[in-house]
C-alpha atoms as a PDB file:
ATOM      1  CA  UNK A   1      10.007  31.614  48.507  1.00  0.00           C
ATOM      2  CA  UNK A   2      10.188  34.660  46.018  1.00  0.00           C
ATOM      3  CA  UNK A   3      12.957  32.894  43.881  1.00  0.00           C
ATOM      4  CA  UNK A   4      11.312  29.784  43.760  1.00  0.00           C
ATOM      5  CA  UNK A   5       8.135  32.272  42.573  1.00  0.00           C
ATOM      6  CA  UNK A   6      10.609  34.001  39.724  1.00  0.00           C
ATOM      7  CA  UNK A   7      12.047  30.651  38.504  1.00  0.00           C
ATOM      8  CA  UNK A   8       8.209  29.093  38.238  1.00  0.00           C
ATOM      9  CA  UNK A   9       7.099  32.284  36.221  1.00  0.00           C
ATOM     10  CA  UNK A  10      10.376  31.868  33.947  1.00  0.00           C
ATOM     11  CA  UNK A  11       9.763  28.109  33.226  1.00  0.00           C
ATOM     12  CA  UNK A  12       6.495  28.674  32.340  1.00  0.00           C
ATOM     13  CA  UNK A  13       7.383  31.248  30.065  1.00  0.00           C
ATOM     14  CA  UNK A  14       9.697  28.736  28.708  1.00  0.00           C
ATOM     15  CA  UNK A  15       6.874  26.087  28.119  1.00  0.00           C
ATOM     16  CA  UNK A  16       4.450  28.760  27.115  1.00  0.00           C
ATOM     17  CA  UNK A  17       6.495  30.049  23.848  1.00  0.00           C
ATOM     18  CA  UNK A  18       8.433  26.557  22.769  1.00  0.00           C
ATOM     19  CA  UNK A  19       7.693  24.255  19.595  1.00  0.00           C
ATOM     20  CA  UNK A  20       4.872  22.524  20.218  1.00  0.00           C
ATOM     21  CA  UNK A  21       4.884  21.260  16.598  1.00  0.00           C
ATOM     22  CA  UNK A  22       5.591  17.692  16.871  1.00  0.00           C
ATOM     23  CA  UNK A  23       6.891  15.857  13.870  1.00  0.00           C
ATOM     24  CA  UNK A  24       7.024  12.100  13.074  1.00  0.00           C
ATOM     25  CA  UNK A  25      10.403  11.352  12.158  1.00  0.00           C
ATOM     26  CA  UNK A  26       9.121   8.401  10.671  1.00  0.00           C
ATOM     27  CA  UNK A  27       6.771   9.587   7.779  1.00  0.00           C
ATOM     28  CA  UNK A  28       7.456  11.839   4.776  1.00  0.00           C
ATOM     29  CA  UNK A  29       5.805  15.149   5.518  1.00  0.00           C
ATOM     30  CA  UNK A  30       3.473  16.645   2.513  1.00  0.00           C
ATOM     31  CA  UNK A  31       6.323  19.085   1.239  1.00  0.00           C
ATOM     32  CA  UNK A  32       8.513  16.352   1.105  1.00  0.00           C
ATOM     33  CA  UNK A  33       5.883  13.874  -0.814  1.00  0.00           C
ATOM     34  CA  UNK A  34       4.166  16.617  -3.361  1.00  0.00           C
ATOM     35  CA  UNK A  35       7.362  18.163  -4.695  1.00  0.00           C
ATOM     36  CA  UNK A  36       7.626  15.540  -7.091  1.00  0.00           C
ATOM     37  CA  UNK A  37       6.128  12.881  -9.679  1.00  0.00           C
ATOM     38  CA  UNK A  38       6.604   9.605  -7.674  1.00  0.00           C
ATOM     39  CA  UNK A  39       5.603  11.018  -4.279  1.00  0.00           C
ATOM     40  CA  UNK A  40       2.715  12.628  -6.237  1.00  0.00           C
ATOM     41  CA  UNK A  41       1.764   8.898  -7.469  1.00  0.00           C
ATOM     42  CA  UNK A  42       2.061   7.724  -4.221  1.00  0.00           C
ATOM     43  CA  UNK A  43      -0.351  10.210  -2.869  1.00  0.00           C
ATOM     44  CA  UNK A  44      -2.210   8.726  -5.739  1.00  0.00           C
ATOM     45  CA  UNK A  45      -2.327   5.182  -4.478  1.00  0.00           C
ATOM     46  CA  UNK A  46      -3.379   5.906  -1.241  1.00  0.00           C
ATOM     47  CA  UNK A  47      -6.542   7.543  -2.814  1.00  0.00           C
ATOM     48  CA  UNK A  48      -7.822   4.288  -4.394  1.00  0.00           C
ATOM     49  CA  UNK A  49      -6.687   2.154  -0.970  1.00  0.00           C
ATOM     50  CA  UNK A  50      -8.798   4.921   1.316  1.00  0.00           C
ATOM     51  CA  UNK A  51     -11.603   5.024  -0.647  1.00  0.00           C
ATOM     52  CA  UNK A  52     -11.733   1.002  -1.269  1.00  0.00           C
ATOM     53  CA  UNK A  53     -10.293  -0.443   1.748  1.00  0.00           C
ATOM     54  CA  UNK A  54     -10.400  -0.701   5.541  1.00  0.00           C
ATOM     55  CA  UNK A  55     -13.379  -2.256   6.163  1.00  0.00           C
ATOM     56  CA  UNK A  56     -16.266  -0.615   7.532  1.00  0.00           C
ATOM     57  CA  UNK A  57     -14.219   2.746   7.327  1.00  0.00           C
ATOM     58  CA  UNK A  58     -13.685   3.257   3.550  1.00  0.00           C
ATOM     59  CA  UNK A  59     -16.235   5.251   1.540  1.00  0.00           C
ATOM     60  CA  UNK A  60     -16.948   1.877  -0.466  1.00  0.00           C
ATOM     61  CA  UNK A  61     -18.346  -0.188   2.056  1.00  0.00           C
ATOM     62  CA  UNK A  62     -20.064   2.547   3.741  1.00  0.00           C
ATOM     63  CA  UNK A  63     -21.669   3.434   0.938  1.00  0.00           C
ATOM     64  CA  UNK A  64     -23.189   0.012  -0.234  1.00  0.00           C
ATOM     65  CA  UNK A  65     -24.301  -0.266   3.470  1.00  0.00           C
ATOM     66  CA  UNK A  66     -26.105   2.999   3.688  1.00  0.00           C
ATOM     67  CA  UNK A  67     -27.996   2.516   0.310  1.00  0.00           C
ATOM     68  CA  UNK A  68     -28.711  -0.892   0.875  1.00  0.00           C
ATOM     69  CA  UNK A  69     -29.856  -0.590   4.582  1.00  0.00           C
ATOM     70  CA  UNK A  70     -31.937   2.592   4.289  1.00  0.00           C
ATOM     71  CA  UNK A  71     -33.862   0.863   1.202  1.00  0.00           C
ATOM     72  CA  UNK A  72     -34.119  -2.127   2.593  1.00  0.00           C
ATOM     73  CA  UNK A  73     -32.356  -4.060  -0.258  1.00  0.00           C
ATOM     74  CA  UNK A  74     -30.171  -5.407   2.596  1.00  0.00           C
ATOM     75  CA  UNK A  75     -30.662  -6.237   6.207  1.00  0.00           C
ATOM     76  CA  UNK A  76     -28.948  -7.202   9.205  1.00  0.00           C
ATOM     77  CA  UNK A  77     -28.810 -10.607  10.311  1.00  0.00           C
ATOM     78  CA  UNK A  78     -26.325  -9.682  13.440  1.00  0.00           C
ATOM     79  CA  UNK A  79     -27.990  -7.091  15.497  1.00  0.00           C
ATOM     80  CA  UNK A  80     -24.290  -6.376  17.193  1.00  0.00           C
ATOM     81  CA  UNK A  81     -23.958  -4.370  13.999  1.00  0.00           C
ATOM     82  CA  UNK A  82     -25.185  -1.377  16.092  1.00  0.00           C
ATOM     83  CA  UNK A  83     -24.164   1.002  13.494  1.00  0.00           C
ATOM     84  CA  UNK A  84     -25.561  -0.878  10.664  1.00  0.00           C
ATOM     85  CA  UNK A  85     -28.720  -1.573  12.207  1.00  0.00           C
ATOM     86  CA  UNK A  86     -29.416   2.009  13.549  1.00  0.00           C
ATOM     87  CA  UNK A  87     -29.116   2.776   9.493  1.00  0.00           C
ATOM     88  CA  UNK A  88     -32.190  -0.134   8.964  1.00  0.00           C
ATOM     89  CA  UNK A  89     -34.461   1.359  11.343  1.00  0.00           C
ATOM     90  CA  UNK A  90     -33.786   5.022  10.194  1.00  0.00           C
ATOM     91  CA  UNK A  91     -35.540   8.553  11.728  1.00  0.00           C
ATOM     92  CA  UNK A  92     -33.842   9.433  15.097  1.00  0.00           C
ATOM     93  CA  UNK A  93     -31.890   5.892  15.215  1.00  0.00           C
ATOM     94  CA  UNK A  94     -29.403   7.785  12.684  1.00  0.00           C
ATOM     95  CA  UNK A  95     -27.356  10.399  14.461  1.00  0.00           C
ATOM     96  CA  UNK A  96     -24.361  12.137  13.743  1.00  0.00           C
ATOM     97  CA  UNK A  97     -22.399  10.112  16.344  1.00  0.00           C
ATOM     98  CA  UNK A  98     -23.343   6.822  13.671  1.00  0.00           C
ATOM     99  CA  UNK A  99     -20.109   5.297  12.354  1.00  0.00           C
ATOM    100  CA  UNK A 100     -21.569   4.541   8.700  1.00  0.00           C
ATOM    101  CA  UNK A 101     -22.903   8.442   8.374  1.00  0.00           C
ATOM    102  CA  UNK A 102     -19.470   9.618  10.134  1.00  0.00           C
ATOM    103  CA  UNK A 103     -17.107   7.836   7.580  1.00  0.00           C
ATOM    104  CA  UNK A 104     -19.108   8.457   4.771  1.00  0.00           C
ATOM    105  CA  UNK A 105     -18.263  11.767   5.579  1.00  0.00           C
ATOM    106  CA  UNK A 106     -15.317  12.119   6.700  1.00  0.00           C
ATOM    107  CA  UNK A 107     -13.146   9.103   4.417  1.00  0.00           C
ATOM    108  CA  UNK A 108     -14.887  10.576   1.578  1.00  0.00           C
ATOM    109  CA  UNK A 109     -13.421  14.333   2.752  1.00  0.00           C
ATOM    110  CA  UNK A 110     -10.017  12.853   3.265  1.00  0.00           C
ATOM    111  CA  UNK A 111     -10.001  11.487  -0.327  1.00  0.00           C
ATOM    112  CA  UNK A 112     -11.237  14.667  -1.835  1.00  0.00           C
ATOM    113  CA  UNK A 113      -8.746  16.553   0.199  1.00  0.00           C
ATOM    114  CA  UNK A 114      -5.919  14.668  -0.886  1.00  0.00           C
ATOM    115  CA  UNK A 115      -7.209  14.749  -4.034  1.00  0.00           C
ATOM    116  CA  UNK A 116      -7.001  18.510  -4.199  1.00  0.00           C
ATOM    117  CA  UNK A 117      -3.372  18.302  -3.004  1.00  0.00           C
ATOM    118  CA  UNK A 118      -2.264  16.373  -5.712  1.00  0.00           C
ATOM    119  CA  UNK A 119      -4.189  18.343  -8.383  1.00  0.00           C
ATOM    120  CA  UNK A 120      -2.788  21.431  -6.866  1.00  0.00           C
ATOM    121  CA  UNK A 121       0.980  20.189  -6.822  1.00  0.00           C
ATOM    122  CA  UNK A 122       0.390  18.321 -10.438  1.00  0.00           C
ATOM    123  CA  UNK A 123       3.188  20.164 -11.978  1.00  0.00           C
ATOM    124  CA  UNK A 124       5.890  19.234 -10.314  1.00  0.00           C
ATOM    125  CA  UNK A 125       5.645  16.138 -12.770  1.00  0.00           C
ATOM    126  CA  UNK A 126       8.635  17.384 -14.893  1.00  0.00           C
ATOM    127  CA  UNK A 127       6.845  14.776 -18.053  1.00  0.00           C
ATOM    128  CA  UNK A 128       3.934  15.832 -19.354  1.00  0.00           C
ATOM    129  CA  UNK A 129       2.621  11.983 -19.791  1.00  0.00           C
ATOM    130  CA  UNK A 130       3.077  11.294 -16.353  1.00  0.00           C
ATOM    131  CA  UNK A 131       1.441  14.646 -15.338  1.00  0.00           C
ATOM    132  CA  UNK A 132      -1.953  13.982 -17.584  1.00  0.00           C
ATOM    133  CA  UNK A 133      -1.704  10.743 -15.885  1.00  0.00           C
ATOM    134  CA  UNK A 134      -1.377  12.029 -12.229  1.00  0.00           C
ATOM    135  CA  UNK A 135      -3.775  15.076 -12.920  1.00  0.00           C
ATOM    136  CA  UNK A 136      -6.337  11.997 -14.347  1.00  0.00           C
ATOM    137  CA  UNK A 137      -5.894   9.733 -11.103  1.00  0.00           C
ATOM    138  CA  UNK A 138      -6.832  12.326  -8.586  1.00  0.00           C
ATOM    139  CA  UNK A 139      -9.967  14.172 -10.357  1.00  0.00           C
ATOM    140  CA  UNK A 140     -11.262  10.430 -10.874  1.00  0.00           C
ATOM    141  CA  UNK A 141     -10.781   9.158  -7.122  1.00  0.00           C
ATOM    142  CA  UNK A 142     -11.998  13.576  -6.477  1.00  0.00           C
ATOM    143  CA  UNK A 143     -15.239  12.667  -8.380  1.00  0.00           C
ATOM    144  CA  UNK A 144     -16.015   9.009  -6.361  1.00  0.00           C
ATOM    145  CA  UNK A 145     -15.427  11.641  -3.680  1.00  0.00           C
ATOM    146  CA  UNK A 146     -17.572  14.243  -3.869  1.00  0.00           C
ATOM    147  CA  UNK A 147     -20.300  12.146  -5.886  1.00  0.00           C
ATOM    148  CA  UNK A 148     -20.334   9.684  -2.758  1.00  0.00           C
ATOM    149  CA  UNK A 149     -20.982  12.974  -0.512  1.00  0.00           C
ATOM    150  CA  UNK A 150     -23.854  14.355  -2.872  1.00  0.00           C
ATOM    151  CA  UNK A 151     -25.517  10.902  -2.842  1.00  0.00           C
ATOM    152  CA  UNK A 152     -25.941  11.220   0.821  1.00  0.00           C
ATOM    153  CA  UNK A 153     -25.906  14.422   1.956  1.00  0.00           C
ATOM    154  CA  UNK A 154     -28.060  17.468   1.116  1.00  0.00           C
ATOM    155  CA  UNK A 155     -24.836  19.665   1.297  1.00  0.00           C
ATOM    156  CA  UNK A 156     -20.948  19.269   1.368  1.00  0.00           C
ATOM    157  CA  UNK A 157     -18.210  21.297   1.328  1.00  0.00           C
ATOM    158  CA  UNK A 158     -15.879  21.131  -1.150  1.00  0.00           C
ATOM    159  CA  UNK A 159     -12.912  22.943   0.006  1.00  0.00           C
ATOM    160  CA  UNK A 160     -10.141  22.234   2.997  1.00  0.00           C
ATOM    161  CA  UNK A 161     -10.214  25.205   5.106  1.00  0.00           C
ATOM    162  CA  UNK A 162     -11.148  26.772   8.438  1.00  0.00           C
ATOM    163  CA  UNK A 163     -15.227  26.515   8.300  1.00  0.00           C
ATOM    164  CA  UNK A 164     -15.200  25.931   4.946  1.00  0.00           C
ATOM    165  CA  UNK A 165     -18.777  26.989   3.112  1.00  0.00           C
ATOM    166  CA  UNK A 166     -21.127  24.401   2.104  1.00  0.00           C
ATOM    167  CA  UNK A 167     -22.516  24.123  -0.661  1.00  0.00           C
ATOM    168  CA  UNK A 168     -25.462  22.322  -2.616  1.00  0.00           C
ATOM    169  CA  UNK A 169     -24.653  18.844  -4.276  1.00  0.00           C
ATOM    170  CA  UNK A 170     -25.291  19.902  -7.832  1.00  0.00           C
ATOM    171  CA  UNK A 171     -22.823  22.459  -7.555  1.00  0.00           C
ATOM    172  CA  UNK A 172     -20.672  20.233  -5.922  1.00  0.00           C
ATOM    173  CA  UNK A 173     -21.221  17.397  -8.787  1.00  0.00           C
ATOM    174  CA  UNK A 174     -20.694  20.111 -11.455  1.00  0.00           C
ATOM    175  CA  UNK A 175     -17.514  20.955  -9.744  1.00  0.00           C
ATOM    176  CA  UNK A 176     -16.139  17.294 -10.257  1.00  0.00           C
ATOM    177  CA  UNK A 177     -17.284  16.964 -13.483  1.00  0.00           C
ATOM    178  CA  UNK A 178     -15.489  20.625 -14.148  1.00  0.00           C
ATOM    179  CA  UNK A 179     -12.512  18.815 -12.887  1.00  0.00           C
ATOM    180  CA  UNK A 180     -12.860  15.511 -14.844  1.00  0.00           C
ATOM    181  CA  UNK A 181     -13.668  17.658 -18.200  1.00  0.00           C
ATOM    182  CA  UNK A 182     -10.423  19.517 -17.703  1.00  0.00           C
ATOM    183  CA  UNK A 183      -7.885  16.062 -17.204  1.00  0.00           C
ATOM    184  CA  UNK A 184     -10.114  14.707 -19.962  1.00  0.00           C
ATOM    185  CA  UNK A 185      -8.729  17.711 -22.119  1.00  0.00           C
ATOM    186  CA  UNK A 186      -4.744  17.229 -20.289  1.00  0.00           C
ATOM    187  CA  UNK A 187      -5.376  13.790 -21.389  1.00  0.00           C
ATOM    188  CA  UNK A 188      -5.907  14.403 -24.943  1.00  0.00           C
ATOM    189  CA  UNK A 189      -2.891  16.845 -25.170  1.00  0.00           C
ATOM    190  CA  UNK A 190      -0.221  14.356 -23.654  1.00  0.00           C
ATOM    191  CA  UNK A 191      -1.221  10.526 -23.383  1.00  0.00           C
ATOM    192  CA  UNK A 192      -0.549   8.909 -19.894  1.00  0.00           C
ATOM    193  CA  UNK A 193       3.449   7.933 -20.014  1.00  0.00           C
ATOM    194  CA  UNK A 194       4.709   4.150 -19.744  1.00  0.00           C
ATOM    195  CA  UNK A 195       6.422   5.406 -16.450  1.00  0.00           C
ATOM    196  CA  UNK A 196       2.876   6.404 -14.642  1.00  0.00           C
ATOM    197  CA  UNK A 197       1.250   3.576 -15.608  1.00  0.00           C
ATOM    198  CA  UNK A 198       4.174   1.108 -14.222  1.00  0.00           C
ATOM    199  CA  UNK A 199       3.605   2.511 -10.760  1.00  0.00           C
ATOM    200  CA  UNK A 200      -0.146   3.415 -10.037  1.00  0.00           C
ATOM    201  CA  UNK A 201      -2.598   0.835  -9.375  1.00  0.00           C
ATOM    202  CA  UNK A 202      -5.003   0.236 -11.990  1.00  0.00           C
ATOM    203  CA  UNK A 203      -3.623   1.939 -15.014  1.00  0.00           C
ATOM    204  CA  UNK A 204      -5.332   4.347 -16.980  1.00  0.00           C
ATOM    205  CA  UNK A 205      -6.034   3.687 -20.347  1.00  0.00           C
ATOM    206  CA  UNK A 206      -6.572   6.812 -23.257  1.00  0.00           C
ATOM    207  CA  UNK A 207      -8.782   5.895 -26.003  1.00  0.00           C
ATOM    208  CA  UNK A 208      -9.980   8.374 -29.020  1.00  0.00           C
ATOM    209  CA  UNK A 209     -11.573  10.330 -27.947  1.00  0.00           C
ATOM    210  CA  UNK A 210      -8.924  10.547 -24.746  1.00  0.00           C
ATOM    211  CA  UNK A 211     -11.308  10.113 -21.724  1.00  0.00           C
ATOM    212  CA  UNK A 212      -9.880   9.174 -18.214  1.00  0.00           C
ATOM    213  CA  UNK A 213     -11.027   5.849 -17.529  1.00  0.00           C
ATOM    214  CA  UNK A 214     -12.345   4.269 -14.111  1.00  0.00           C
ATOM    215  CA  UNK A 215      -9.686   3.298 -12.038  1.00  0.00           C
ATOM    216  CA  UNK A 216     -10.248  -0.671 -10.674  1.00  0.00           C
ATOM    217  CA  UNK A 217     -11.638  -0.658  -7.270  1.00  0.00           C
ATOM    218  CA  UNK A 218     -11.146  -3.841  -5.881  1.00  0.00           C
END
């Protein structure tokens, strides 16, 4: 009985201190994606198709529905739209539990979060051109972000961290348009290259004077 005691405590000691970092073999991890200018436009895409697609989960549909439902420009013909409808009545119907309030918030935080990788990894773009263009991208798809957040929330946070602060919308809007200023000026110095604009969706354009144009959303 004791050694079957000894070899329990030793095999959980085993499971206690392994890996428990699981990693999909099938996926790029961020390290592998960020180090360099065609992951980095990757990353890129995938803001535009999170914030525009998926149905009711992307920031774009949820946003349209929230306006229009809570002003009553729009209304719901199919009460099986639970979450929807909740929105139309308003007051206590709208918890935190709804799905249109919970994507808002968090699709919109994913895009801004990736966002801020990007930005943060920009220059590992070797070209300058393709950097501007990169750098542009994200602080657009950053600003649909955070300006989707500030339309529907009193305050947002604005950083990725472990209880990250909140603060107020207008500083968050002045910290987008802090960040759209500054790839307006990147832009300026080095004009998007022919190489970023074959491989992101909806190209940017630069025209005098250089201002990072509105990525298509559709």
């Amino acid at each position: 009985m004791k050694k079957i005691l000894i070899l329990l405590a030793v095999l959980s000691m085993a499971t206690s201190s392994c890996d428990k970092e699981y990693l999909n073999p099938s996926t790029a991890s961020d390290v592998q994606v960020l180090t360099n200018a065609d992951g980095l436009i990757t990353v890129c895409n995938g803001l535009q198709a999170r914030f525009t697609t998926g149905g009711a989960l992307s920031p774009l549909y949820n946003t349209v529905a929230a306006g229009g439902l809570s002003t009553r420009e729009l209304r719901i013909i199919n009460v099986g739209n639970i979450e929807e409808f909740n929105v139309s009545l308003g007051a206590g119907n709208v918890t935190n539990l709804n799905g249109v309030v919970r994507n808002l918030w968090t699709q919109s935080q994913l895009v801004r979060a990736n966002a801020d990788l990007v930005l943060a990894n920009a220059n590992n773009a070797a070209d300058p051109g393709t950097r501007s263009g990169i750098v542009a991208y994200a602080s657009v798809f950053r600003a649909l972000a955070i300006g989707t957040l500030a339309q529907n929330f009193e305050q947002i946070s604005i950083v990725t961290q472990a209880n990250a602060p909140f603060v107020s919308r207008v500083q968050a809007l002045q910290s987008a348009v802090e960040q759209l200023e500054a790839a307006a000026a990147q832009l300026n110095t080095a004009p998007v290259s022919a190489d970023f604009n074959s491989k992101i969706i909806g190209a940017l354009t630069c025209p005098t004077p250089c201002r990072p144009s509105l990525p298509a959303t559709a």
